[in-house]
Protein backbone atom coordinates (compact mmCIF):
# COMPACT_ATOMS: atom_id res chain seq x y z
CA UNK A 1 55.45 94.26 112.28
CA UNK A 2 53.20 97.39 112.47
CA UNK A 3 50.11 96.37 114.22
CA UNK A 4 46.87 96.02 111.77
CA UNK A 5 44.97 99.46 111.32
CA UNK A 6 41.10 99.81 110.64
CA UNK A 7 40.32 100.56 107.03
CA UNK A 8 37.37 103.14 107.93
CA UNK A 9 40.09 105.74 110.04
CA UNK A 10 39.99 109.03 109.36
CA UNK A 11 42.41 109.58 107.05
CA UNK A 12 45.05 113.37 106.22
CA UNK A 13 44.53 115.06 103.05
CA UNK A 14 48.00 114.36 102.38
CA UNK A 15 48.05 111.00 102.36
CA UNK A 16 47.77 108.62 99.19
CA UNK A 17 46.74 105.44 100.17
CA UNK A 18 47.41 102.41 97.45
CA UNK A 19 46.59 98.16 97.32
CA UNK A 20 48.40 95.91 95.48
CA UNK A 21 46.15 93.09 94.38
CA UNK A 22 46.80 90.46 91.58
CA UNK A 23 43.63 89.87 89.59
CA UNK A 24 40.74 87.60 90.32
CA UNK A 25 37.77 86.68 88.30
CA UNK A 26 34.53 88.71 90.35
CA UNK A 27 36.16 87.91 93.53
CA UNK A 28 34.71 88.22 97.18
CA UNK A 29 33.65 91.30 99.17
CA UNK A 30 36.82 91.51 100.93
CA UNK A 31 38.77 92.34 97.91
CA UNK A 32 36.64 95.20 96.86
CA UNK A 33 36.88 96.77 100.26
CA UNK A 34 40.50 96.81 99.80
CA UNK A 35 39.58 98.06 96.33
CA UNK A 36 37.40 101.03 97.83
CA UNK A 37 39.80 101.69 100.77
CA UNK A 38 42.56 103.35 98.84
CA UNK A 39 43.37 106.03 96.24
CA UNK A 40 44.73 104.21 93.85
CA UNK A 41 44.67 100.34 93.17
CA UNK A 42 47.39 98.48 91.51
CA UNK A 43 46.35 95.37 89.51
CA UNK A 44 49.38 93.53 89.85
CA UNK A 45 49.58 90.55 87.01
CA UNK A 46 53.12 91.34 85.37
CA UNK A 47 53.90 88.09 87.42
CA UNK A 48 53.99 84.69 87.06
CA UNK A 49 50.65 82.57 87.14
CA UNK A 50 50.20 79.60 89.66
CA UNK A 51 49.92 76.43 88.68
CA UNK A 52 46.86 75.46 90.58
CA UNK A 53 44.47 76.60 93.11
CA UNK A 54 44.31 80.43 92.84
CA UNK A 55 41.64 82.68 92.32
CA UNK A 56 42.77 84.43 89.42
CA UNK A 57 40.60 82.52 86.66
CA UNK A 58 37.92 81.09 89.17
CA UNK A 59 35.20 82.00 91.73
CA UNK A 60 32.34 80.22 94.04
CA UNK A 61 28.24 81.63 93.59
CA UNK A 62 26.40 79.66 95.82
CA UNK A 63 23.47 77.38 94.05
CA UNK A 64 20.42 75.23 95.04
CA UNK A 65 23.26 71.83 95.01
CA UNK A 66 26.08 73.95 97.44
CA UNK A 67 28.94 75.99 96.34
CA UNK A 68 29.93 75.73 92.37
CA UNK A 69 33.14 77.17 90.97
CA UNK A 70 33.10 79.33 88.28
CA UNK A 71 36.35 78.51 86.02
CA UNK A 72 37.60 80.50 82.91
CA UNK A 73 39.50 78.23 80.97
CA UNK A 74 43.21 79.77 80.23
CA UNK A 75 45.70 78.56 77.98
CA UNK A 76 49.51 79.50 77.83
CA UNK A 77 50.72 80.71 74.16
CA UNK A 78 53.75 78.01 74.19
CA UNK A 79 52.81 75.94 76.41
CA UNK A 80 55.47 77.64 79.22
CA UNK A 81 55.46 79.57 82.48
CA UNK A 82 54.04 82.77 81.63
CA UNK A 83 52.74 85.71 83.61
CA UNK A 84 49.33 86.45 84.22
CA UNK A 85 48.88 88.93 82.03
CA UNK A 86 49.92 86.47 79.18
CA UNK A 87 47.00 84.26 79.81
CA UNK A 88 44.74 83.88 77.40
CA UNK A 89 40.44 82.47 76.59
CA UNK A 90 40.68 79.87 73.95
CA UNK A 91 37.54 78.88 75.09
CA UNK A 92 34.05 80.13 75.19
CA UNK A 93 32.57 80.07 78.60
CA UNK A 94 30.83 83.42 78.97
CA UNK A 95 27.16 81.94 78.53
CA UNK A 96 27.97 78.74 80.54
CA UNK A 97 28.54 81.24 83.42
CA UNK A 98 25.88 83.62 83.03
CA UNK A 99 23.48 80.76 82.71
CA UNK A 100 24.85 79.01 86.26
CA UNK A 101 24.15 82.42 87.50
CA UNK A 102 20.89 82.63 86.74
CA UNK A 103 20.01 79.21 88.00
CA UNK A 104 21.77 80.68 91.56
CA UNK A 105 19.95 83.41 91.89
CA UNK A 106 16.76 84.01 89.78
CA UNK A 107 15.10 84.23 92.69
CA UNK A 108 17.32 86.25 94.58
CA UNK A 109 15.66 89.74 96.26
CA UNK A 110 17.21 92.34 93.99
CA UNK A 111 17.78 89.77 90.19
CA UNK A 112 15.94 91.99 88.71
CA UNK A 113 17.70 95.29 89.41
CA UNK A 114 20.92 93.96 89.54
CA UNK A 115 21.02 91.07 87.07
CA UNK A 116 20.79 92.84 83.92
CA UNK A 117 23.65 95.09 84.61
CA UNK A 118 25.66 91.65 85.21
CA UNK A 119 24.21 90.76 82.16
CA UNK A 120 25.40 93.34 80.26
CA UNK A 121 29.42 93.22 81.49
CA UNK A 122 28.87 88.90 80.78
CA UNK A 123 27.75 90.24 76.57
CA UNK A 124 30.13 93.17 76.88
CA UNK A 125 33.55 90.84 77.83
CA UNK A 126 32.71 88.50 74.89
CA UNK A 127 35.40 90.75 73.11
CA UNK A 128 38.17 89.84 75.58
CA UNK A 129 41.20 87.66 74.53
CA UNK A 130 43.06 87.96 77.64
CA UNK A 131 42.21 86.87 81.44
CA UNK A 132 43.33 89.94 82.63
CA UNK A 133 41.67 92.25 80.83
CA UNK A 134 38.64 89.91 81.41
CA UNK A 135 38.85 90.43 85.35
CA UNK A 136 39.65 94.15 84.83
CA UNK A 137 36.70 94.35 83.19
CA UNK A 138 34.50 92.66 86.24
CA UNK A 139 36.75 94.67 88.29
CA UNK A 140 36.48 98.19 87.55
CA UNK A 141 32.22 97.78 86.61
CA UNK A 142 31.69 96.13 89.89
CA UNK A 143 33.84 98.89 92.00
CA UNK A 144 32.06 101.29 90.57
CA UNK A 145 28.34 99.75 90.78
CA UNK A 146 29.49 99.59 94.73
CA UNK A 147 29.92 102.98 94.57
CA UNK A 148 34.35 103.20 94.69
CA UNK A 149 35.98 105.67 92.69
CA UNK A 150 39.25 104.11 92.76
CA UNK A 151 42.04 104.78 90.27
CA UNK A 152 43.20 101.67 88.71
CA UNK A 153 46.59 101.23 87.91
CA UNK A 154 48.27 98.17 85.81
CA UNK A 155 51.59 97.01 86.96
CA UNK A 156 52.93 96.49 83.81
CA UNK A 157 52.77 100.21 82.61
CA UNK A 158 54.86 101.35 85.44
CA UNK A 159 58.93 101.27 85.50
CA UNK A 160 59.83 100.11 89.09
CA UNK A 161 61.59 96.98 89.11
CA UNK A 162 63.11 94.55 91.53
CA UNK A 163 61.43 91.47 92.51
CA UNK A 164 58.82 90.31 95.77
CA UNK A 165 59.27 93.45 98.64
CA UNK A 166 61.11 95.38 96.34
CA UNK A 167 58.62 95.97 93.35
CA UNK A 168 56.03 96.50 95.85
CA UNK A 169 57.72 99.35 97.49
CA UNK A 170 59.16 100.04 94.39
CA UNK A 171 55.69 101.01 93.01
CA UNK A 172 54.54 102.64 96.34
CA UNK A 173 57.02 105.06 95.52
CA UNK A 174 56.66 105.70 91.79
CA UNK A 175 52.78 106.09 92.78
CA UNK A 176 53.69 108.76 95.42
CA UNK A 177 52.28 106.75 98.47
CA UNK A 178 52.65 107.55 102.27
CA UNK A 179 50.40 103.86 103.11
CA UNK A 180 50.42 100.60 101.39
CA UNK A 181 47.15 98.85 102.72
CA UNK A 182 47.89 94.88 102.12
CA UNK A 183 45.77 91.51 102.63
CA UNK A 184 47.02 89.65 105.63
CA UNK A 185 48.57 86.63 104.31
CA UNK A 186 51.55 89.02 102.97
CA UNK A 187 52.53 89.12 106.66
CA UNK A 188 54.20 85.91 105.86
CA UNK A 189 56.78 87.12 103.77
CA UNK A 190 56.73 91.19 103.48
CA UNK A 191 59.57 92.87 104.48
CA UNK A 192 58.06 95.80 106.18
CA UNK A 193 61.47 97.41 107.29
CA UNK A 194 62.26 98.20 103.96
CA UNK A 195 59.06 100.59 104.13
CA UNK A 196 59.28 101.75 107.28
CA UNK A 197 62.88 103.10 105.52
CA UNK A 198 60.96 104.92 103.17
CA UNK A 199 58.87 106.17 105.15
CA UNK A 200 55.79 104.50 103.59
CA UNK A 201 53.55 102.64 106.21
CA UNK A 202 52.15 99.45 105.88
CA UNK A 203 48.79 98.53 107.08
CA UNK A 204 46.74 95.01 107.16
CA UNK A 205 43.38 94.55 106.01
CA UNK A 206 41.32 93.04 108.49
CA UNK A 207 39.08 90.25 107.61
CA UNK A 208 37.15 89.50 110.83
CA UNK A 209 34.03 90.40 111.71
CA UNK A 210 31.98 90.62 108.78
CA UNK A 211 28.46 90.63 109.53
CA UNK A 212 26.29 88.33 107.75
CA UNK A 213 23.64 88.94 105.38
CA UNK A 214 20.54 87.18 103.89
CA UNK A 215 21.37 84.41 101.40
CA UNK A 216 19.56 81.64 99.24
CA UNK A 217 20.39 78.13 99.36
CA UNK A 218 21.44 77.29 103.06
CA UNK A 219 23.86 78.12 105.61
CA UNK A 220 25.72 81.52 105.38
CA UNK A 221 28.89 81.22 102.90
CA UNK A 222 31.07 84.29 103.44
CA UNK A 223 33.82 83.59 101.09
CA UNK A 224 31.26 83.74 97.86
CA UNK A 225 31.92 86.21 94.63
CA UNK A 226 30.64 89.97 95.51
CA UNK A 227 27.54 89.07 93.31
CA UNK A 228 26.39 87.19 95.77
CA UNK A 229 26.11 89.96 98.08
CA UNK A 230 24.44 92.00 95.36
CA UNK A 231 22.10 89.88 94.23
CA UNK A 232 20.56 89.65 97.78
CA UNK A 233 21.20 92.51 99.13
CA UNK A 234 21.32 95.44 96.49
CA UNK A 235 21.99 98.83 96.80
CA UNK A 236 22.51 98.25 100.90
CA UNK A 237 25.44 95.94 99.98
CA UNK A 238 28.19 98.55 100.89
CA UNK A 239 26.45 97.89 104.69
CA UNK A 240 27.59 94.39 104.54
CA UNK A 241 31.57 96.23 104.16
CA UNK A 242 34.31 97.85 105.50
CA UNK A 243 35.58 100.07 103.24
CA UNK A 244 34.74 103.67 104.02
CA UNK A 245 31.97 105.94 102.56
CA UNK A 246 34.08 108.18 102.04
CA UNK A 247 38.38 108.17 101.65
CA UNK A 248 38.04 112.05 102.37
């Protein structure tokens, strides 16, 4: 496989640089720098949802007791497998969240700047029937708050087909993409000779080295939801990152 490439190198105008993420509910700062590394970013959820143990409907703040898990309840419209997408809130939970928050970090450095624009997406996704358009919602607000002007693409409005490698290069090239940044653990089972065919290159995302930053309650957690980061460190979050300043 193609050895792993630095998110913040210099990059050709001609290049289109695209992710291909399924959803997660406000997930760490190592998915938005993926998220603010490329050109476009595919939300990926016309597949099938795990069981057990995923991200997509759950995420750890950190709290005064140790890590808590924040868990949207989903239910499944007949009771089947069914694709992410599919998933839907028969539950209220909104408040129950927003209120854990609060008890996190009230007394984090920047609450008061940054907390009632969290606020306002927690009243503003009230209106959501479906996970994924819940976590599209967190998505998209929060890339942008960080400062990423990222074009988000759903999987599910474009035509390429095929299954595991094959959609994903499939949609590389209905998206017009010379690079296909990916999360590590896809080393495990991408087949990147079927790009290297088409002439799209694959890079890895590089996890390591993340420097730490000032958090409440304990020892340093790096694995925490994103709002962690921006409740204690505000506006000089994108520091505490790897994604570029600037994809020009």
């Amino acid at each position: 496989m193609p050895a792993s490439t630095a998110v913040r190198n210099p990059r050709r105008v001609s290049d289109k640089r695209i992710a291909i993420l399924q959803s997660a509910y406000i997930p760490w700062k190592g998915y938005f720098d993926i998220i603010g590394s490329v050109d476009i970013f595919v939300v990926y959820d016309d597949v099938q949802y795990p069981q057990k143990g995923h991200w997509h409907n759950r995420n750890l703040i950190k709290t005064q007791h140790g890590p808590k898990w924040l868990t949207v309840p989903v239910s499944k419209a007949d009771g089947s497998f069914q694709n992410i997408d599919a998933l839907q809130l028969p539950l209220p939970f909104l408040d129950k969240h927003w209120q854990s928050i609060t008890n996190a970090y009230a007394r984090a450095p920047y609450y008061k700047t940054f907390g009632p624009k969290l606020e306002s997406l927690y009243k503003a996704a009230a209106t959501f029937t479906h996970l994924s358009d819940l976590n599209r919602h967190f998505l998209t607000a929060l890339a942008s708050h960080l400062g990423f002007d990222t074009q988000f693409v759903l999987s599910r409005e474009l035509t390429a087909g095929g299954a595991k490698t094959d959609r994903l290069l499939g949609i590389c090239r209905e998206l017009g993409a010379t690079r296909y940044l990916s999360g590590p653990a896809a080393k495990a089972y991408l087949e990147t000779d079927k790009f290297d065919a088409a002439n799209v290159q694959v890079e890895w995302m590089d996890y390591s080295g993340y420097p730490t930053y000032p958090q409440l309650h304990g020892s340093f957690d790096p694995g925490v939801s994103v709002i962690d980061l921006l409740f204690n460190t505000g506006d000089n979050a994108r520091d505490f990152m790897k994604a570029p300043l600037s994809r020009t």
